[in-house]
Protein backbone atom coordinates (compact mmCIF):
# COMPACT_ATOMS: atom_id res chain seq x y z
CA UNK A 1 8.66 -16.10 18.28
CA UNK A 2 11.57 -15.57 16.25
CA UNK A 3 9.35 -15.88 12.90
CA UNK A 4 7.72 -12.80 13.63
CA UNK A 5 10.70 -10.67 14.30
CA UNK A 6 11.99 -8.31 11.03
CA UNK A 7 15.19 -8.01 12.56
CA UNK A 8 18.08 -8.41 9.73
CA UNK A 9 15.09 -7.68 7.25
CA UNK A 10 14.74 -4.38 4.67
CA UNK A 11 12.82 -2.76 3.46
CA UNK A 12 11.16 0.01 0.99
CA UNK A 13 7.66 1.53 2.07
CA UNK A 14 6.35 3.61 -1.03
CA UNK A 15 3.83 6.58 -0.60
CA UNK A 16 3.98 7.70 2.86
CA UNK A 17 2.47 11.31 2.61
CA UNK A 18 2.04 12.16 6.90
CA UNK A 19 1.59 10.93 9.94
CA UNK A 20 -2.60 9.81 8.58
CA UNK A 21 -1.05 7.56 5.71
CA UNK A 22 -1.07 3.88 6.22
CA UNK A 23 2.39 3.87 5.23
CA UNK A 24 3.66 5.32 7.69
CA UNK A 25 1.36 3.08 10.73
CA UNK A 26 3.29 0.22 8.72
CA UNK A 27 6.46 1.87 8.96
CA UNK A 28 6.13 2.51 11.95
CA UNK A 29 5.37 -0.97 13.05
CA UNK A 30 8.42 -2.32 10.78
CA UNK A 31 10.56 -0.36 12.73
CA UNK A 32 10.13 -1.19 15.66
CA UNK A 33 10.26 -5.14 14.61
CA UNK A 34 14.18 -4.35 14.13
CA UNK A 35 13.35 -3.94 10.19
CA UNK A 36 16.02 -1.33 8.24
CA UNK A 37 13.81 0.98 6.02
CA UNK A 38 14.20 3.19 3.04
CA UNK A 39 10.58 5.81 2.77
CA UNK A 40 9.36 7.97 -0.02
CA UNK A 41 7.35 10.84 -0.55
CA UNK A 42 5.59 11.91 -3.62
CA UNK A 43 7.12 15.57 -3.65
CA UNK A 44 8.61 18.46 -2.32
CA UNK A 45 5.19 19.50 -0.98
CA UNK A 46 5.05 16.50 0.83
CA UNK A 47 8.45 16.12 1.83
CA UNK A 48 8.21 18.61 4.25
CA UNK A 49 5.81 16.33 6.54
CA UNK A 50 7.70 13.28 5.40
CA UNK A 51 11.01 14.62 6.32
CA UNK A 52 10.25 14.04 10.36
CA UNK A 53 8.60 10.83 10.09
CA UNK A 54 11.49 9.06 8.22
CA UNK A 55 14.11 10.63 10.93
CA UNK A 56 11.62 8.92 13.71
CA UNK A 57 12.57 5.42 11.92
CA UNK A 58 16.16 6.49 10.75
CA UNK A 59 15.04 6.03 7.33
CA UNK A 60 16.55 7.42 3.65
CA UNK A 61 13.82 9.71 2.38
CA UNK A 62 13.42 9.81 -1.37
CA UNK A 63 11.46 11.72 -3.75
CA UNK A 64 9.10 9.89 -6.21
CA UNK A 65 6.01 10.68 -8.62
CA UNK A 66 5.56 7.15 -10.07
CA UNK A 67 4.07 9.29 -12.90
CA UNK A 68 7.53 10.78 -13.97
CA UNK A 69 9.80 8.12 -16.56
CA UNK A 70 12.58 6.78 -14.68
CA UNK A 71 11.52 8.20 -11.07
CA UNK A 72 11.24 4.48 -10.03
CA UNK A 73 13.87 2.95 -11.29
CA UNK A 74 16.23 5.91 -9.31
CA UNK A 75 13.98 4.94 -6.20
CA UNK A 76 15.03 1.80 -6.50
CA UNK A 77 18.58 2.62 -7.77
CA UNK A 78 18.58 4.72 -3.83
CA UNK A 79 17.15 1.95 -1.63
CA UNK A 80 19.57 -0.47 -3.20
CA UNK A 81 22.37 1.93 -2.62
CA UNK A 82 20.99 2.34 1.17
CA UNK A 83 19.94 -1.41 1.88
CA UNK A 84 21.65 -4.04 -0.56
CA UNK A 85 18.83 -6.18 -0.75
CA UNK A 86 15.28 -5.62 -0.58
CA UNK A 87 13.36 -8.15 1.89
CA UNK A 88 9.71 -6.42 1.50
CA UNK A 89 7.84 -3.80 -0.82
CA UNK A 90 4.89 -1.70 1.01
CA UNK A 91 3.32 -0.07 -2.16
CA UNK A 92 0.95 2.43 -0.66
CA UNK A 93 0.22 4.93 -3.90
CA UNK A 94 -3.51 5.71 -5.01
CA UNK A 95 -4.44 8.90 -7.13
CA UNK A 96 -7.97 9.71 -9.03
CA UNK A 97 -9.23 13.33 -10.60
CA UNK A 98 -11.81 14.10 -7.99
CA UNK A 99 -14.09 15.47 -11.37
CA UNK A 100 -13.65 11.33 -12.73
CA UNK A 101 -13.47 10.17 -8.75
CA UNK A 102 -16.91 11.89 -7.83
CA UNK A 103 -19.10 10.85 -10.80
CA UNK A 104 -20.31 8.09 -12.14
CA UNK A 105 -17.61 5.32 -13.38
CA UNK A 106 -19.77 4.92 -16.72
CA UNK A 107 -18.95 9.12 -16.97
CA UNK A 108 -15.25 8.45 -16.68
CA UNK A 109 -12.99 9.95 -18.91
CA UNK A 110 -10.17 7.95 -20.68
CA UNK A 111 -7.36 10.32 -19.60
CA UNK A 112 -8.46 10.00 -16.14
CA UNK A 113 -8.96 6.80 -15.93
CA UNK A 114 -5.39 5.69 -17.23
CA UNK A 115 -3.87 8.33 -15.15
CA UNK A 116 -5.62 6.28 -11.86
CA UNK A 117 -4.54 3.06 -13.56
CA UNK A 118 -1.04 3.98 -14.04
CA UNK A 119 -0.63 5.75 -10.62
CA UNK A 120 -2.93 3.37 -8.41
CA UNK A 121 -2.29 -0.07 -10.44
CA UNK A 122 0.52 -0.26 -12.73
CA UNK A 123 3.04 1.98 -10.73
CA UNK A 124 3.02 -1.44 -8.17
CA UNK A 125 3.92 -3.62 -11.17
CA UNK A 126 6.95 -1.35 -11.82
CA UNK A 127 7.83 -1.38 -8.71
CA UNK A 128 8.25 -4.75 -8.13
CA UNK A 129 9.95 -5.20 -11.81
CA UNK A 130 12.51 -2.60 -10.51
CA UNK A 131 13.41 -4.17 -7.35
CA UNK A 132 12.94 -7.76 -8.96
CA UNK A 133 17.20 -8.52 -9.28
CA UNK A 134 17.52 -7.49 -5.57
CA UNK A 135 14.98 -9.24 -3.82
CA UNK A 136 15.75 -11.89 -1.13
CA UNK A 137 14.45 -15.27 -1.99
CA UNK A 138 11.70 -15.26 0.28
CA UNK A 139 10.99 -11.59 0.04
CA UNK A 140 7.26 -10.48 0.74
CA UNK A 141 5.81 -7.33 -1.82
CA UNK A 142 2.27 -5.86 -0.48
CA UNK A 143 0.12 -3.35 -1.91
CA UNK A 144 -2.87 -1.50 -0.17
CA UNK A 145 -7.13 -2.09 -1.28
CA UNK A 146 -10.52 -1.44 -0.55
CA UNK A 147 -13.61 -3.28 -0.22
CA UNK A 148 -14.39 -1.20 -3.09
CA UNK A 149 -12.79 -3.51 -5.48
CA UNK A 150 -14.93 -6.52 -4.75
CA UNK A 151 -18.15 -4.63 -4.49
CA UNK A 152 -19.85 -1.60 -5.91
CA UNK A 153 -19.49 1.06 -2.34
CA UNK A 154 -21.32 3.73 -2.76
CA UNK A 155 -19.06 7.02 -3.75
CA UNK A 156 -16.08 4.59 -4.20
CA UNK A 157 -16.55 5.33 -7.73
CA UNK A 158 -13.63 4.53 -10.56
CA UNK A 159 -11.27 3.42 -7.96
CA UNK A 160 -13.28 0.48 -7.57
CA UNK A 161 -12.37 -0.84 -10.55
CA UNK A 162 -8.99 0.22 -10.00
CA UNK A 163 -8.30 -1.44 -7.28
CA UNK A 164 -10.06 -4.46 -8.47
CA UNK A 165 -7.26 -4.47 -11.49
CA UNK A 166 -4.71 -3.96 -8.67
CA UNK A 167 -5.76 -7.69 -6.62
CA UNK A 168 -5.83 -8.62 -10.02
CA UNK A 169 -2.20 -7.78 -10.43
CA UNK A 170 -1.81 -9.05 -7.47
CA UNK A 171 -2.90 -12.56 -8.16
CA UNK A 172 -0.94 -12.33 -11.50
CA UNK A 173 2.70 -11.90 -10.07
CA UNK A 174 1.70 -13.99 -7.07
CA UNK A 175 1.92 -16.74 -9.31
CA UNK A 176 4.77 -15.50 -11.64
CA UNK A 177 7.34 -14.73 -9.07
CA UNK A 178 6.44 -17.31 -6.44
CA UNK A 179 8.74 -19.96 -7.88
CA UNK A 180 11.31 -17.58 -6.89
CA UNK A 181 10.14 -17.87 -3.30
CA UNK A 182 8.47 -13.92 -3.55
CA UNK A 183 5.30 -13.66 -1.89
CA UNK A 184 2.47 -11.05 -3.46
CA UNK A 185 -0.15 -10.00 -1.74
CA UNK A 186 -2.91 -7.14 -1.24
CA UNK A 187 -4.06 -5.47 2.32
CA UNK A 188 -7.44 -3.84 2.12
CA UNK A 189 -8.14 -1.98 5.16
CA UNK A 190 -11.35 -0.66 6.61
CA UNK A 191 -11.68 3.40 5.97
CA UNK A 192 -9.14 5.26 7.84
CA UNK A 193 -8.93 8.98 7.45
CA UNK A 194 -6.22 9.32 5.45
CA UNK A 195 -5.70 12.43 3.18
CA UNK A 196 -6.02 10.22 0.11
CA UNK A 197 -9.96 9.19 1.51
CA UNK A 198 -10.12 12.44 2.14
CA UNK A 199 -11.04 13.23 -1.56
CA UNK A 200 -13.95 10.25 -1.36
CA UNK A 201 -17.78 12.16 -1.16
CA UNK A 202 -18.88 11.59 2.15
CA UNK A 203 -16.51 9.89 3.32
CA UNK A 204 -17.40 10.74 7.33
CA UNK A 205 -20.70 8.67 6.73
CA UNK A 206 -18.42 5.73 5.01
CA UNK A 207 -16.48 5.51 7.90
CA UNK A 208 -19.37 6.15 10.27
CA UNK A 209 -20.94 3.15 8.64
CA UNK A 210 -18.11 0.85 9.37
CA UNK A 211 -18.38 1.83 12.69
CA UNK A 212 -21.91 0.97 13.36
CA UNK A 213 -21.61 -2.39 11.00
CA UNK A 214 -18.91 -3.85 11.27
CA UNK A 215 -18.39 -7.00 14.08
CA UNK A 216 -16.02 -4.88 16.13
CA UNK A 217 -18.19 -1.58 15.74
CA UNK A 218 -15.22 0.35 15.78
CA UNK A 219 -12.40 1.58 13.07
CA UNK A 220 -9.39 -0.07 12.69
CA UNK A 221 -5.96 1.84 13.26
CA UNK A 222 -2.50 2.20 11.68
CA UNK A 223 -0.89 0.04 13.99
CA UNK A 224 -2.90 -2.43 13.51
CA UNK A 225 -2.75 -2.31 9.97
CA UNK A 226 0.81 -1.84 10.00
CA UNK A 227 0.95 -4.81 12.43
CA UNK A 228 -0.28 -6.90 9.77
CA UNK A 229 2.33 -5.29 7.10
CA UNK A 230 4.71 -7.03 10.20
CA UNK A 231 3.06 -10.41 9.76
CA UNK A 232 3.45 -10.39 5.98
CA UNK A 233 6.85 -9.52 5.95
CA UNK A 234 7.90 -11.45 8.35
CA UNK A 235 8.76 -15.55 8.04
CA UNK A 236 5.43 -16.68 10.11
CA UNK A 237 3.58 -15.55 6.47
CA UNK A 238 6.02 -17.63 4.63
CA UNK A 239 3.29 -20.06 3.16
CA UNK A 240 0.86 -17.30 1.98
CA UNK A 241 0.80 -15.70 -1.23
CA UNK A 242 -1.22 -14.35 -3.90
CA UNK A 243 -4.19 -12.68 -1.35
CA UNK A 244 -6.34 -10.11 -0.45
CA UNK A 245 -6.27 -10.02 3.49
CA UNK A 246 -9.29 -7.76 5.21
CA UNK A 247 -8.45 -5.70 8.31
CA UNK A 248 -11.61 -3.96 8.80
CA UNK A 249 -13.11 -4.95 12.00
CA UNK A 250 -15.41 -7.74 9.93
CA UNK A 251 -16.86 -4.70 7.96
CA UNK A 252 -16.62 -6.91 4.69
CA UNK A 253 -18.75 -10.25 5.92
CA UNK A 254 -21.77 -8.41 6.77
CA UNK A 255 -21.73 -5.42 4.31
């Protein structure tokens, strides 16, 4: 079983916001796998709920808007200072203006929909660019999805083809870096209520739906989604790369 320990391993988990955020139920769950962690936290504002979460996991709490030039490079430049090396990436950062978010994607404006880009797509590329010289040889980078991405979901709206861009991106470094022995891949979770899905329209009935559809007619949870952030990071996931991996209770066969 000693594959699916993280003892030994570190780690940076990017965008934990409060104890809702699937960053911090894979935090969480990296923790207590023996993994060494370095958190952060978009701002101040957030910091303040942040603050408790990293003490809980004896993590380095840093302050980063991905939007900002040079914020992620001194993220980085912290976690290296903290950890050395970097074993795994959790990349867990997804922004839209509600006024682009709630209306139709043919309605979107270009400012918004560069701003979601950048934030929700691109800031993962940086990220891993960043960390790229300190990264273990068989180190394991993840970023979070939706459903949304592979199919039109109703009130899912521009993020959709965000986070289509993002497996994209995904696929694309999956197959640059893995010579180097990195693994890439992309999570895409049923809905949870997070603060981020907070912003979706109707996003009770979305999850609501899940429920009643999905093969396990229930919603799945932050440990379990963080218990498959374990598996990925971990040397039993050594031979995978370059997917998208569903935890949503089967919600995506049937839909």
């Amino acid at each position: 079983m000693q594959e699916f320990s993280l003892a030994g391993k570190r780690g940076l988990v990017v965008g934990v916001a409060n104890e809702q955020s699937i960053a911090w139920g894979c935090a969480q769950q990296m923790h207590a796998m023996g993994a060494e962690l370095v958190m952060s936290c978009v701002n101040e504002k957030a910091q303040q709920f942040v603050a408790p979460l990293a003490e809980r996991v004896n993590a380095p709490l840093i302050v980063c808007n991905v939007e900002q030039e040079g914020c992620v490079q001194n993220l980085v430049s912290n976690a290296i200072s903290h950890l050395g090396k970097i074993d795994f990436i959790v990349h867990s950062v997804a922004w839209a203006p509600l006024d682009d978010l709630h209306g139709r994607v043919t309605d979107t404006s270009a400012e918004g929909f560069l701003r979601a880009m950048r934030i929700s797509c691109h800031s993962f590329a940086e990220l891993v660019r960043c960390c790229e010289p300190y990264l273990s040889a068989s180190a394991s980078l993840m970023t979070m999805s939706y459903l949304g991405a592979d199919e039109a979901v109703e009130h899912y709206g521009m993020m959709g083809p965000v986070k289509a861009a993002l497996e994209s991106v995904v696929r694309y470094m999956a197959a640059e870096l893995g010579p180097n022995g990195h693994r890439v891949h992309a999570i895409s979770p049923g809905p949870v209520p997070t603060r981020a899905a907070s912003g979706l329209q109707d996003f009770d009935q979305l999850m609501q739906k899940a429920v009643e559809r999905s093969p396990l007619r229930r919603l799945v949870t932050l440990r379990e989604i963080g218990n498959l952030a374990v598996f990925l990071a971990s040397d039993a996931s050594s031979g995978m790369t370059g997917q998208t991996l569903y935890i949503d209770g089967g919600y995506h066969i049937v839909n």
